[in-house]
PDB file of N, CA and C in Angstrom:
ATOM      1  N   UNK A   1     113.192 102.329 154.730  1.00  0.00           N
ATOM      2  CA  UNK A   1     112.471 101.771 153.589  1.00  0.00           C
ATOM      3  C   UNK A   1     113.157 102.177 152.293  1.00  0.00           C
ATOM      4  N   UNK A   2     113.875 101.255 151.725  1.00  0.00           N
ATOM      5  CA  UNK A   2     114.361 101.709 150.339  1.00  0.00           C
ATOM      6  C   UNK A   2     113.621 101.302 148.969  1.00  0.00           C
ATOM      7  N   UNK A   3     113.335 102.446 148.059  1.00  0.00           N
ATOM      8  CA  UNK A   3     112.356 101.948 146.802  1.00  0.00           C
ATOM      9  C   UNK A   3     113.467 101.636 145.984  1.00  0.00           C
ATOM     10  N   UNK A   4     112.597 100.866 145.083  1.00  0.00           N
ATOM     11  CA  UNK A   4     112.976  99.945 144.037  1.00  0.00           C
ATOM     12  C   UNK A   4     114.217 101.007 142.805  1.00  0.00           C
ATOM     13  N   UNK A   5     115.546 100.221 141.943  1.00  0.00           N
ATOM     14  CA  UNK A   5     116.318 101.207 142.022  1.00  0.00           C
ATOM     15  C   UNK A   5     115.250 102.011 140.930  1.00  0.00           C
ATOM     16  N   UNK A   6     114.393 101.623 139.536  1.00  0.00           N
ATOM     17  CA  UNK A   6     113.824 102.339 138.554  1.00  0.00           C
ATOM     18  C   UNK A   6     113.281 103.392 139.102  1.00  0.00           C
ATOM     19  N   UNK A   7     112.905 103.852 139.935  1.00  0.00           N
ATOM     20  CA  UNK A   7     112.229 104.875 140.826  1.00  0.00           C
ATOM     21  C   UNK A   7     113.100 105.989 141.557  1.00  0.00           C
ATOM     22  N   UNK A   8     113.511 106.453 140.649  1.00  0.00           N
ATOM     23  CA  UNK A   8     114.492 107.867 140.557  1.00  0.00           C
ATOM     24  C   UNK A   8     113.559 109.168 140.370  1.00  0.00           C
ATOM     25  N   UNK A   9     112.420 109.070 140.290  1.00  0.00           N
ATOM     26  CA  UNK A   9     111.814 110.758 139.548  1.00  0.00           C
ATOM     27  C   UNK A   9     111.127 111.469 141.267  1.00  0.00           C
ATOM     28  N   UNK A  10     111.229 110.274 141.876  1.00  0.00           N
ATOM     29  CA  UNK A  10     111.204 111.341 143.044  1.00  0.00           C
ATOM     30  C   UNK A  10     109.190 111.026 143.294  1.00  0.00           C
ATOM     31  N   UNK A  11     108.785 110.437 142.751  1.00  0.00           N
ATOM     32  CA  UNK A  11     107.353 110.015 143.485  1.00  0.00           C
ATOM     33  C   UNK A  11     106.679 108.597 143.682  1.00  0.00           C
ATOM     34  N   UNK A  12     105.734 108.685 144.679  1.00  0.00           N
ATOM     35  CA  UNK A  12     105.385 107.002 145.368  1.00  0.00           C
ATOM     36  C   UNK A  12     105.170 106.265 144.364  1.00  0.00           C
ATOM     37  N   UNK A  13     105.015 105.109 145.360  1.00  0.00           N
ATOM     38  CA  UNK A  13     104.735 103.899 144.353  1.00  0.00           C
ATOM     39  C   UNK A  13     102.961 104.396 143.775  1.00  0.00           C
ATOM     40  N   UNK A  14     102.350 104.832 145.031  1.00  0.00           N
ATOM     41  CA  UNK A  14     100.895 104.924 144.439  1.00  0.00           C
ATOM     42  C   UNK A  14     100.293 105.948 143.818  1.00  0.00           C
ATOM     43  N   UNK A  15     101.420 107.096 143.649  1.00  0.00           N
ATOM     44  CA  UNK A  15     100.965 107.798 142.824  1.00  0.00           C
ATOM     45  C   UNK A  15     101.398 107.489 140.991  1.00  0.00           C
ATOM     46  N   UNK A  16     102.368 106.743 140.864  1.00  0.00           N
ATOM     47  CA  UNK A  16     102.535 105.636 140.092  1.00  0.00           C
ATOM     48  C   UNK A  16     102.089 105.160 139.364  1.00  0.00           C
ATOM     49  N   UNK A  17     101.008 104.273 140.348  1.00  0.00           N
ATOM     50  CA  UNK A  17     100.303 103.154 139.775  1.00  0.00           C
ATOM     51  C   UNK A  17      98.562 104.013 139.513  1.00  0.00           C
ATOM     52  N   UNK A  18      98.477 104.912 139.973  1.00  0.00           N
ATOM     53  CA  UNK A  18      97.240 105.546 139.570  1.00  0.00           C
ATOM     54  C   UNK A  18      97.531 106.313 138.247  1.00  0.00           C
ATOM     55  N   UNK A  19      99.031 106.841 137.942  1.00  0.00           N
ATOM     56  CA  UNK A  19      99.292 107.651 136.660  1.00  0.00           C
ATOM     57  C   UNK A  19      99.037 106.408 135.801  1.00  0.00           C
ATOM     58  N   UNK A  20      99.456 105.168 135.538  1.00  0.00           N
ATOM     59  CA  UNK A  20      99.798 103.998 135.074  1.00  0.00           C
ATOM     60  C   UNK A  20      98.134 103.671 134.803  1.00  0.00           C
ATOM     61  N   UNK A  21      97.112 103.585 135.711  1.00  0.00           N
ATOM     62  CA  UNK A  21      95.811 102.923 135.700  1.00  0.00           C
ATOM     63  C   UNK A  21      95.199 104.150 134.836  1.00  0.00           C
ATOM     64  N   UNK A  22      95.313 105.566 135.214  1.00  0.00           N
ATOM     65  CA  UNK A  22      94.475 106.462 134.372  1.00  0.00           C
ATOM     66  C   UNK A  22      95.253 105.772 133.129  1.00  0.00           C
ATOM     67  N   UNK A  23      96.252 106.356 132.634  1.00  0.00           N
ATOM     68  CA  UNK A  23      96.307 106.383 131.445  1.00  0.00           C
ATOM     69  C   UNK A  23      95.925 104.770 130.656  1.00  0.00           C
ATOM     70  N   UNK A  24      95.659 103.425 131.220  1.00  0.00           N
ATOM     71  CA  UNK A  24      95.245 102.732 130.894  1.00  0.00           C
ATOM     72  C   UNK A  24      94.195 102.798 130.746  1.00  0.00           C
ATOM     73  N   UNK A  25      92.934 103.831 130.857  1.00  0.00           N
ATOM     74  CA  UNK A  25      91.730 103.653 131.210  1.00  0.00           C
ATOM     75  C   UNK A  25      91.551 104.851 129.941  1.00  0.00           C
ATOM     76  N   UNK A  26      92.432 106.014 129.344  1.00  0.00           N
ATOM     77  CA  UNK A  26      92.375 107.007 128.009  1.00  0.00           C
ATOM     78  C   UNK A  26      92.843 108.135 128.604  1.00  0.00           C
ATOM     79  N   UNK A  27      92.874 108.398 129.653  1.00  0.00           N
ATOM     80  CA  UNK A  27      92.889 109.968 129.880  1.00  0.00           C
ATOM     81  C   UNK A  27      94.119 110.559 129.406  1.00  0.00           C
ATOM     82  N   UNK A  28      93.902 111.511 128.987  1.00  0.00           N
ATOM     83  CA  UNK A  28      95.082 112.390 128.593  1.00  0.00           C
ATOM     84  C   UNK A  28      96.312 112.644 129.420  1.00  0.00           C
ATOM     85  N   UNK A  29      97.522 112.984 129.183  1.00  0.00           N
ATOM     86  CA  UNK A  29      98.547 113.071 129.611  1.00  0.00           C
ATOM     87  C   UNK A  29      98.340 114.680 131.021  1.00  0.00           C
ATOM     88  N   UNK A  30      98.242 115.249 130.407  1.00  0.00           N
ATOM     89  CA  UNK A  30      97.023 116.325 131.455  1.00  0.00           C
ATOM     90  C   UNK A  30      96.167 116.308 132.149  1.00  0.00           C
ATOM     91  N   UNK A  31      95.100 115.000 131.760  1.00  0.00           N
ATOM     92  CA  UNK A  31      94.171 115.111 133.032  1.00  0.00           C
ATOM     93  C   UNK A  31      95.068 114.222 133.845  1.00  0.00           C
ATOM     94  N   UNK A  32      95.369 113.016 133.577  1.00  0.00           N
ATOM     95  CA  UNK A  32      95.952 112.491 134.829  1.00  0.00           C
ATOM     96  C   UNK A  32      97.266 113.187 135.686  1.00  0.00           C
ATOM     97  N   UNK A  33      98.184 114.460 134.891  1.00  0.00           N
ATOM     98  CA  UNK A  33      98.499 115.302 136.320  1.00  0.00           C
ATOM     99  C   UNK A  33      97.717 116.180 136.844  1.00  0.00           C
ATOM    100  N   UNK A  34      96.459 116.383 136.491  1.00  0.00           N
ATOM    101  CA  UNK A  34      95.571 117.201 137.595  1.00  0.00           C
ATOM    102  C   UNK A  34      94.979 116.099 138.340  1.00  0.00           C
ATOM    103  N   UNK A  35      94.604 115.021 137.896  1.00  0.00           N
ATOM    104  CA  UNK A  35      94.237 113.993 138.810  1.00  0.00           C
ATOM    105  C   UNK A  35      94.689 113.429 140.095  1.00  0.00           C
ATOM    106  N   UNK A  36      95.880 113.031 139.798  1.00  0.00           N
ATOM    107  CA  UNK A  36      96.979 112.892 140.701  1.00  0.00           C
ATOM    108  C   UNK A  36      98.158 113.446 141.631  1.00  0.00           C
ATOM    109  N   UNK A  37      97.728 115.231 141.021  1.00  0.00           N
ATOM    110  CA  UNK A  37      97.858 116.282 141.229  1.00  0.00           C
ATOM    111  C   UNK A  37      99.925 115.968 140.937  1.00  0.00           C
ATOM    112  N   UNK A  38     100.275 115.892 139.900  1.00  0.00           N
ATOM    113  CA  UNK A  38     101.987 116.404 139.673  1.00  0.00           C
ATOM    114  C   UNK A  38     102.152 117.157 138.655  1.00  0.00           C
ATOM    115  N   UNK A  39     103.118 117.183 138.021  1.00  0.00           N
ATOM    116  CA  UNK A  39     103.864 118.059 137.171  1.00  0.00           C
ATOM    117  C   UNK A  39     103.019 117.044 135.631  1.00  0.00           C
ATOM    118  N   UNK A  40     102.955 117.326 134.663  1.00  0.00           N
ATOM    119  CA  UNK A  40     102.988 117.091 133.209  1.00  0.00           C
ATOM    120  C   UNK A  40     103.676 116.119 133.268  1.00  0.00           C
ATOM    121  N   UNK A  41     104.941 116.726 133.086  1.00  0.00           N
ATOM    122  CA  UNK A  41     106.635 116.411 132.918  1.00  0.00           C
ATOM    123  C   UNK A  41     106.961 114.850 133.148  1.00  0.00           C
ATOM    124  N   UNK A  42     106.254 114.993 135.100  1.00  0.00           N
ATOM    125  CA  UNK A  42     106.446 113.824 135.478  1.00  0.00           C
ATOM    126  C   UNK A  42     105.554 112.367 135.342  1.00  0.00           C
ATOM    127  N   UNK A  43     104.373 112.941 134.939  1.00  0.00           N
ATOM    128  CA  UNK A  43     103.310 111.925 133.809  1.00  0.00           C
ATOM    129  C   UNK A  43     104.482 111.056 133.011  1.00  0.00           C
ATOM    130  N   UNK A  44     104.499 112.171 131.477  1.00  0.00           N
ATOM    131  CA  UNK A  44     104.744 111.554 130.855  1.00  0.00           C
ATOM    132  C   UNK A  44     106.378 110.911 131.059  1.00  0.00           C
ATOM    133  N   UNK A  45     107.363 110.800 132.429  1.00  0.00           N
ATOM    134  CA  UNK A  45     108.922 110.052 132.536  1.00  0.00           C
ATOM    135  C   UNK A  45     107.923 108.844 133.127  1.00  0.00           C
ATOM    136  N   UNK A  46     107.120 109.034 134.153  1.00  0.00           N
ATOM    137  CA  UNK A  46     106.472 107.379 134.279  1.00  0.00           C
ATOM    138  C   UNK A  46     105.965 106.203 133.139  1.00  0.00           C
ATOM    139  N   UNK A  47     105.461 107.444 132.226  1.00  0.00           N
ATOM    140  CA  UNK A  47     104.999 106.479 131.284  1.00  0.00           C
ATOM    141  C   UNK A  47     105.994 105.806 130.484  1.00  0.00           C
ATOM    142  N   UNK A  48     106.893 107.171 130.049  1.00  0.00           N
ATOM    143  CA  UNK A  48     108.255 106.687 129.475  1.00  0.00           C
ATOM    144  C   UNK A  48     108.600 105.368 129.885  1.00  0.00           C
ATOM    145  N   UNK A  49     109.257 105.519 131.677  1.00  0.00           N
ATOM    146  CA  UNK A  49     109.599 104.509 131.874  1.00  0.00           C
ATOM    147  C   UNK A  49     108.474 103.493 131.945  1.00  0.00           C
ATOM    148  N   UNK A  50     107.411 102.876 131.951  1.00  0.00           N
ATOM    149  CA  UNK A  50     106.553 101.856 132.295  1.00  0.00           C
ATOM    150  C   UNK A  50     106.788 101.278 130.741  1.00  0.00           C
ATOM    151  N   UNK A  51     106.886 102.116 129.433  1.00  0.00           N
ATOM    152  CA  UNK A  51     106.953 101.147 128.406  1.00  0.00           C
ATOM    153  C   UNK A  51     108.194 100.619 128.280  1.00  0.00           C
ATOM    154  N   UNK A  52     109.334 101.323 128.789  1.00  0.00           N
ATOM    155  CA  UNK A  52     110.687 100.662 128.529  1.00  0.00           C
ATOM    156  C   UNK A  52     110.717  99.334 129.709  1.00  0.00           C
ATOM    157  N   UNK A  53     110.283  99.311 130.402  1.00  0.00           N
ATOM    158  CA  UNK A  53     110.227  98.362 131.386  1.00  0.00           C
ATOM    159  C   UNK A  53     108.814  97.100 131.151  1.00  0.00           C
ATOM    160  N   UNK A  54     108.222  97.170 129.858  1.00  0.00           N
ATOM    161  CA  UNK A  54     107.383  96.106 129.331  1.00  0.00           C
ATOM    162  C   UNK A  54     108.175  95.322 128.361  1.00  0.00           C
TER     163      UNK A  54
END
């Protein structure tokens, strides 16, 4: 199974799309890595990348 090439940081598609849906919904850059349980760090490179890729 090979992922898509933008998907370099090393996590799923569905943990992803739940960082992507919290933060569409307000939550802070913090709650959604305790939510989704990752790093900070890696919150905010998804988000990074999700706006460069709009």
């Amino acid at each position: 199974m090979s992922l898509p090439k933008k998907q370099h940081i090393g996590i799923d598609r569905w943990k992803m799309d739940q960082i992507l849906n919290l933060h569409r919904c307000g939550f802070s850059v913090e709650e959604i890595a305790d939510q989704v349980d990752v790093d900070v760090s890696v919150v905010r490179e998804v988000l990074k990348l999700s706006k460069n890729n709009h």
